[in-house]
N, C-alpha and C. Protein backbone atom coordinates (compact mmCIF):
# COMPACT_ATOMS: atom_id res chain seq x y z
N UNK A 1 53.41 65.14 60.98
CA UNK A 1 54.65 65.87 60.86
C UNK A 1 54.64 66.63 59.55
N UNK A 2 54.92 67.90 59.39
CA UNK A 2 54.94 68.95 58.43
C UNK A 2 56.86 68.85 58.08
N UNK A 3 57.06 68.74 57.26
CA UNK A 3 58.32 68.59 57.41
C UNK A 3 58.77 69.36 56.23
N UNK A 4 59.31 70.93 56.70
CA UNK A 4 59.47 72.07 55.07
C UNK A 4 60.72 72.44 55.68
N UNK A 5 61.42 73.30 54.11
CA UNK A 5 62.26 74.03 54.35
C UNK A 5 62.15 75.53 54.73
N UNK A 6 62.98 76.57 55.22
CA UNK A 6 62.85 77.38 55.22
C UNK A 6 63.94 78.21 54.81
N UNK A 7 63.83 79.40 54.74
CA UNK A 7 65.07 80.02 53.92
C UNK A 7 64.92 81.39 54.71
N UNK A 8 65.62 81.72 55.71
CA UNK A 8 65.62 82.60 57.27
C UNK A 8 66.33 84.10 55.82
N UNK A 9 65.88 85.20 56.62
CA UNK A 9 66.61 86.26 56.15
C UNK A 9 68.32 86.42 56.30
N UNK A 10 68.91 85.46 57.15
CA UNK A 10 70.52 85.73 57.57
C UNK A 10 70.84 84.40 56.35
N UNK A 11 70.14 84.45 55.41
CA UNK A 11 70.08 83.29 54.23
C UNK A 11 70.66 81.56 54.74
N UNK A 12 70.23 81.55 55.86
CA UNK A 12 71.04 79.93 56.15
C UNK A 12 69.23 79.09 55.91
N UNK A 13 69.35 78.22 55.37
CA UNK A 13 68.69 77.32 55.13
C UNK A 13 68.52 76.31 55.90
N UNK A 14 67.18 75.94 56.41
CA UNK A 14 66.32 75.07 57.51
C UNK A 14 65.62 73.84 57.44
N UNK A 15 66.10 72.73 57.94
CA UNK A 15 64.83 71.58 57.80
C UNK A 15 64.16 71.18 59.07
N UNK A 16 62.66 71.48 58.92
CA UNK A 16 62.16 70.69 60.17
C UNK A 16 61.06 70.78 60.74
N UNK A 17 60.52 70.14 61.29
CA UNK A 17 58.80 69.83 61.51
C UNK A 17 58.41 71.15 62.09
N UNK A 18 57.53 71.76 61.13
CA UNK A 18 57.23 73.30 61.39
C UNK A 18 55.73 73.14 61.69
N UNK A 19 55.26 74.02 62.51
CA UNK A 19 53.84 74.58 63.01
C UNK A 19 53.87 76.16 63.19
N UNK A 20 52.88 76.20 62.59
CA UNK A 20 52.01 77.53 62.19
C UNK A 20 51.82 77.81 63.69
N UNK A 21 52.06 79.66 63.83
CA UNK A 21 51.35 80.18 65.12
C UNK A 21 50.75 81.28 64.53
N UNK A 22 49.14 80.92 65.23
CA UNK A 22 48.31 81.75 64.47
C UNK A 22 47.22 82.56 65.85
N UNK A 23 47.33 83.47 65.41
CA UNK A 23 46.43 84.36 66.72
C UNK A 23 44.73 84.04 66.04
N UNK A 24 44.03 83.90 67.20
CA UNK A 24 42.42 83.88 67.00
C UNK A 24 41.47 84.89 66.23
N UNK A 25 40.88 84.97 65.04
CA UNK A 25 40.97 85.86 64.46
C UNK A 25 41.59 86.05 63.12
N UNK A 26 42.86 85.70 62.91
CA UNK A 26 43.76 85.95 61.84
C UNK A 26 43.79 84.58 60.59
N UNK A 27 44.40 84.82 59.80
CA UNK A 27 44.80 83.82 59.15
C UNK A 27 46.43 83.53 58.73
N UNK A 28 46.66 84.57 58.95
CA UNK A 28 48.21 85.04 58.51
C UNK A 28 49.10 83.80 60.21
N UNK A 29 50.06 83.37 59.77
CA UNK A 29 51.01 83.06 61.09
C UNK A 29 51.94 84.50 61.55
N UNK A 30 52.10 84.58 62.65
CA UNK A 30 52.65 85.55 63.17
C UNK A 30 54.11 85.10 63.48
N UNK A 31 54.18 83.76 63.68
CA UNK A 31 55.28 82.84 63.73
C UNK A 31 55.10 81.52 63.17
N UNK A 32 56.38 80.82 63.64
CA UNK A 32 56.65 79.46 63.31
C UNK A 32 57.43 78.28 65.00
N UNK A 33 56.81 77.28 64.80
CA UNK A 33 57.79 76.53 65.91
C UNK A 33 58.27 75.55 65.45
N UNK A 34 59.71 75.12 64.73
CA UNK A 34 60.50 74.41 64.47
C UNK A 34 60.74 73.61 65.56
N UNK A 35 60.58 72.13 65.50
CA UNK A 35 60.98 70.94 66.21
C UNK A 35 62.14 70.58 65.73
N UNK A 36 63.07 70.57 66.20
CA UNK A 36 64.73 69.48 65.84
C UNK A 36 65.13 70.37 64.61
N UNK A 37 65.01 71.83 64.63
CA UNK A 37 65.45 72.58 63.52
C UNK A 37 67.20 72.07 63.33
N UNK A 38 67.08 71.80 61.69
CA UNK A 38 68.79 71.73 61.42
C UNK A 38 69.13 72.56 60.17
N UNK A 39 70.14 73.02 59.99
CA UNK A 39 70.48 73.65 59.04
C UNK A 39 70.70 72.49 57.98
N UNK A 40 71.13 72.95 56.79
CA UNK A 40 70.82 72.36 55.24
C UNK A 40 71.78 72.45 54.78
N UNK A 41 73.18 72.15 54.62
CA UNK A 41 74.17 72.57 53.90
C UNK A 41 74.78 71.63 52.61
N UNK A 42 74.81 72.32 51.63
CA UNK A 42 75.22 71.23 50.22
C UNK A 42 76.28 71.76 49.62
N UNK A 43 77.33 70.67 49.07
CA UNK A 43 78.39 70.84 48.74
C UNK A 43 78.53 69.68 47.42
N UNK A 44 79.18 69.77 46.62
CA UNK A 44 79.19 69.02 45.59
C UNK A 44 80.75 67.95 45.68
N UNK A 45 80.05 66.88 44.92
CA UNK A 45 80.75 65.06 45.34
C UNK A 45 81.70 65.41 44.65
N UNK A 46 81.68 66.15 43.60
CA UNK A 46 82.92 65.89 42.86
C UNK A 46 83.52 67.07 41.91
N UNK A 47 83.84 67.18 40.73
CA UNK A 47 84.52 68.40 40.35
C UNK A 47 83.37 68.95 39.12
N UNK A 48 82.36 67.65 38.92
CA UNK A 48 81.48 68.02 37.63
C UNK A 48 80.59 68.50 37.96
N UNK A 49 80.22 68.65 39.17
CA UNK A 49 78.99 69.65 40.47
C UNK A 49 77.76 68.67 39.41
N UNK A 50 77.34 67.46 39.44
CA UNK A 50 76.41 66.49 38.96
C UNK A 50 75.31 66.35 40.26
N UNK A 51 76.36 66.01 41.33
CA UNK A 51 76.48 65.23 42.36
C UNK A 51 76.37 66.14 43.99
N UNK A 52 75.34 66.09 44.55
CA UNK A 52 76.02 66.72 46.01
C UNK A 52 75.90 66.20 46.61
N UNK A 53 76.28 66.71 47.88
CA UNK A 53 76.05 65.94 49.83
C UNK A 53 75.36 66.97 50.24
N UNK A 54 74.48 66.53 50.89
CA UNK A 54 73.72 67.08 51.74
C UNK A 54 73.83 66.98 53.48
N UNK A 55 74.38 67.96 53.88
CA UNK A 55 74.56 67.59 55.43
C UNK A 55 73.74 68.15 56.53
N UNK A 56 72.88 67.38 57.44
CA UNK A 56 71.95 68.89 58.61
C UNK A 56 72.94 68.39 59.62
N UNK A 57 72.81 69.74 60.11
CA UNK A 57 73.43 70.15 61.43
C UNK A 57 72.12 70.76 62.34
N UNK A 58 72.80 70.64 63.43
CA UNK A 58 71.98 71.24 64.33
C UNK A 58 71.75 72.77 64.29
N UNK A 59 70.76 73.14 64.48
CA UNK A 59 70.97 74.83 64.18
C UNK A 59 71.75 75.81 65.29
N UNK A 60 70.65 75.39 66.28
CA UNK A 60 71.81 75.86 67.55
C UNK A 60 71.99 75.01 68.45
N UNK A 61 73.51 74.65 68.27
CA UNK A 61 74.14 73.30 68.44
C UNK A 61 74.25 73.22 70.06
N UNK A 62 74.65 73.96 70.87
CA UNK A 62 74.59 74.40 72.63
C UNK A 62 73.16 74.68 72.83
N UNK A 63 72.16 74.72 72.71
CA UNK A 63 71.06 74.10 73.02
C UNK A 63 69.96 73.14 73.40
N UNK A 64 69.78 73.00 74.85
CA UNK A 64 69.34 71.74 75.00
C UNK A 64 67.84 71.68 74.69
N UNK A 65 67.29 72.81 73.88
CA UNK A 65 65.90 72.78 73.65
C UNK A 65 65.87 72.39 72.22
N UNK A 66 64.64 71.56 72.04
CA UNK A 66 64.37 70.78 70.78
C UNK A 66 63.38 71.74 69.78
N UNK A 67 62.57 72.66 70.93
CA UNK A 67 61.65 73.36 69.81
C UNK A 67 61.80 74.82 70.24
N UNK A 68 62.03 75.36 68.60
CA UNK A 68 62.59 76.94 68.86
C UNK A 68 61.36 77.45 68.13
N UNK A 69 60.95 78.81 68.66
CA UNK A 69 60.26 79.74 67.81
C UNK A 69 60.96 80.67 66.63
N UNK A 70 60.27 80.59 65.81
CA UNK A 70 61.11 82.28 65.27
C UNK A 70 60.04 82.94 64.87
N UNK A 71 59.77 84.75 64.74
CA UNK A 71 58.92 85.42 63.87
C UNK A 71 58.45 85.37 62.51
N UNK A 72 57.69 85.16 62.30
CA UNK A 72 57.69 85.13 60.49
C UNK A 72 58.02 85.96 59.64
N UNK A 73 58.63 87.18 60.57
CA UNK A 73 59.30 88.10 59.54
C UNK A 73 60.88 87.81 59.41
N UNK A 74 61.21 86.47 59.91
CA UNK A 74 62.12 85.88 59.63
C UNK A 74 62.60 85.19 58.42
N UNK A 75 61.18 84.94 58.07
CA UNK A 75 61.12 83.88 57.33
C UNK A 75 61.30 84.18 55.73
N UNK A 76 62.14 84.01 54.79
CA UNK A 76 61.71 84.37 53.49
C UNK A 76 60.70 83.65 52.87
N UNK A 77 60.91 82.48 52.73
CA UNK A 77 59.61 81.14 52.14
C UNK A 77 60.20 80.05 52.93
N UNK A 78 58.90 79.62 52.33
CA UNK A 78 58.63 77.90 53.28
C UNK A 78 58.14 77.38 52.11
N UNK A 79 59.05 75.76 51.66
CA UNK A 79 58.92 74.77 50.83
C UNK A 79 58.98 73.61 51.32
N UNK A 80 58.09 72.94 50.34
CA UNK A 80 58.30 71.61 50.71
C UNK A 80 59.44 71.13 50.30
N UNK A 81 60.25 69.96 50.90
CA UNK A 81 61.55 69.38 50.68
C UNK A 81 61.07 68.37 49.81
N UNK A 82 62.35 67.85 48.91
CA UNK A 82 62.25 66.73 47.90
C UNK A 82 61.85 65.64 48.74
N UNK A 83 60.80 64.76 47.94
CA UNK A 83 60.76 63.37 48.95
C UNK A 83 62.38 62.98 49.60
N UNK A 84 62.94 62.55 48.31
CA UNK A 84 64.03 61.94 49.38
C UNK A 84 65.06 62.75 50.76
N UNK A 85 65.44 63.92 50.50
CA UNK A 85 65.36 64.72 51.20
C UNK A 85 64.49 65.36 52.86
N UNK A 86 63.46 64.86 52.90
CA UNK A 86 62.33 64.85 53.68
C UNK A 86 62.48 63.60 54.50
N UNK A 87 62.41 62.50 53.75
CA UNK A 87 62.56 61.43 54.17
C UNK A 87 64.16 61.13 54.95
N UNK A 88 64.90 61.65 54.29
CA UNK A 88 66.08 61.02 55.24
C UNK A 88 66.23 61.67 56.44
N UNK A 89 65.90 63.12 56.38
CA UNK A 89 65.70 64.32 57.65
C UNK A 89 64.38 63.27 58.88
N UNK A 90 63.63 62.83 58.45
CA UNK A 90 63.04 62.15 59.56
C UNK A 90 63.62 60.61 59.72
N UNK A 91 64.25 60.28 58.83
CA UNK A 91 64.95 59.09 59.48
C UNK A 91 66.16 59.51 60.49
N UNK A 92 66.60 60.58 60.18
CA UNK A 92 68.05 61.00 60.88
C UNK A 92 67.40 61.82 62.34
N UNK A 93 66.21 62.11 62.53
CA UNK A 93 65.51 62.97 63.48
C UNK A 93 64.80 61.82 64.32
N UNK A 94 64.50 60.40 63.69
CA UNK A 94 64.19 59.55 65.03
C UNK A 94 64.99 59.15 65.59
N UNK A 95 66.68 58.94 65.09
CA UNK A 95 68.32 58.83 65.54
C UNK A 95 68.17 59.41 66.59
N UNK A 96 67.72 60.93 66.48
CA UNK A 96 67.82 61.92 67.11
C UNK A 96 67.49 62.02 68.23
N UNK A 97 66.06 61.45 68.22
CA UNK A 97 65.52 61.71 69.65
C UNK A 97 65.27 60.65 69.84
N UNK A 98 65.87 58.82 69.86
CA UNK A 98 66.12 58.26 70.28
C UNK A 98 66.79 58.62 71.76
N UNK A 99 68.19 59.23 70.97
CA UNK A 99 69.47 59.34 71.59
C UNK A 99 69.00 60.42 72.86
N UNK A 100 68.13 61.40 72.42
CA UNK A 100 67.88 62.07 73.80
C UNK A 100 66.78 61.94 74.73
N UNK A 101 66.28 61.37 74.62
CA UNK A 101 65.37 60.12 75.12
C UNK A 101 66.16 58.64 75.92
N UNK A 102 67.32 58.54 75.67
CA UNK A 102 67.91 57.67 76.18
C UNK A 102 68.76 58.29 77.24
N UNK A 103 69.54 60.01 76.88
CA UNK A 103 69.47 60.18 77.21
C UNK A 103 69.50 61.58 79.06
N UNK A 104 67.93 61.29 78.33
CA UNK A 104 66.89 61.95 79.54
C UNK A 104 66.95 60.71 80.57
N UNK A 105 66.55 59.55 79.87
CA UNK A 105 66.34 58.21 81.14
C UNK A 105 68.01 58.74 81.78
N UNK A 106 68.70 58.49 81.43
CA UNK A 106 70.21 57.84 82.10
C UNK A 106 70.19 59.62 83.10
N UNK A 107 69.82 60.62 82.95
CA UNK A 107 69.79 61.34 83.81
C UNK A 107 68.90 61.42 85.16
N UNK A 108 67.54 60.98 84.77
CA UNK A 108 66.82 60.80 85.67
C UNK A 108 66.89 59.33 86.91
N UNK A 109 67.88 58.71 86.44
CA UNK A 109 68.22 57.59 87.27
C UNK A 109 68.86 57.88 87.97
């Protein structure tokens, strides 16, 4: 799991297991495929801005697809996320697809 941020040109900010799409030949990606893309939003705990919250959301929330493409001329940069940061995005992303994995079963029954 590659697990970076991204920072899209409509400036909303991205976390999520990214793969390179690369044509045969090239080295450059022509795109990206985000798994369980969520947006990044931070707001501060208190009035001394010391402190924030960090909240992901789903990116596109009426979507029942888990992996989106975008162009890389979408993309401004791609960073790596703070360990802890990284880490809680895949603890909150096996929640995730627990839950739709559970359920997929309860539909297919």
């Amino acid at each position: 799991m590659a697990v970076k941020l991204l920072l899209l040109k409509s400036g909303e900010m991205l976390i999520s297991d990214v793969t390179e799409l690369v044509k045969k030949r090239q080295t450059t990606p022509y795109g990206y495929v985000l798994d369980f893309p969520h947006t990044v939003t931070t707001k501060p705990k208190d009035s001394t801005n010391q402190e924030i919250d960090i909240v992901f959301s789903p990116w596109i929330v009426i979507s029942k697809e888990t992996k989106m493409t975008i162009p890389n001329d979408w993309v401004v940069t791609i960073v790596d996320p703070m360990d802890d940061i990284g880490k809680m995005y895949v603890d909150d992303m096996e929640k995730v697809k627990s839950k739709v994995e559970n359920t997929e079963d309860e539909n297919v029954s």
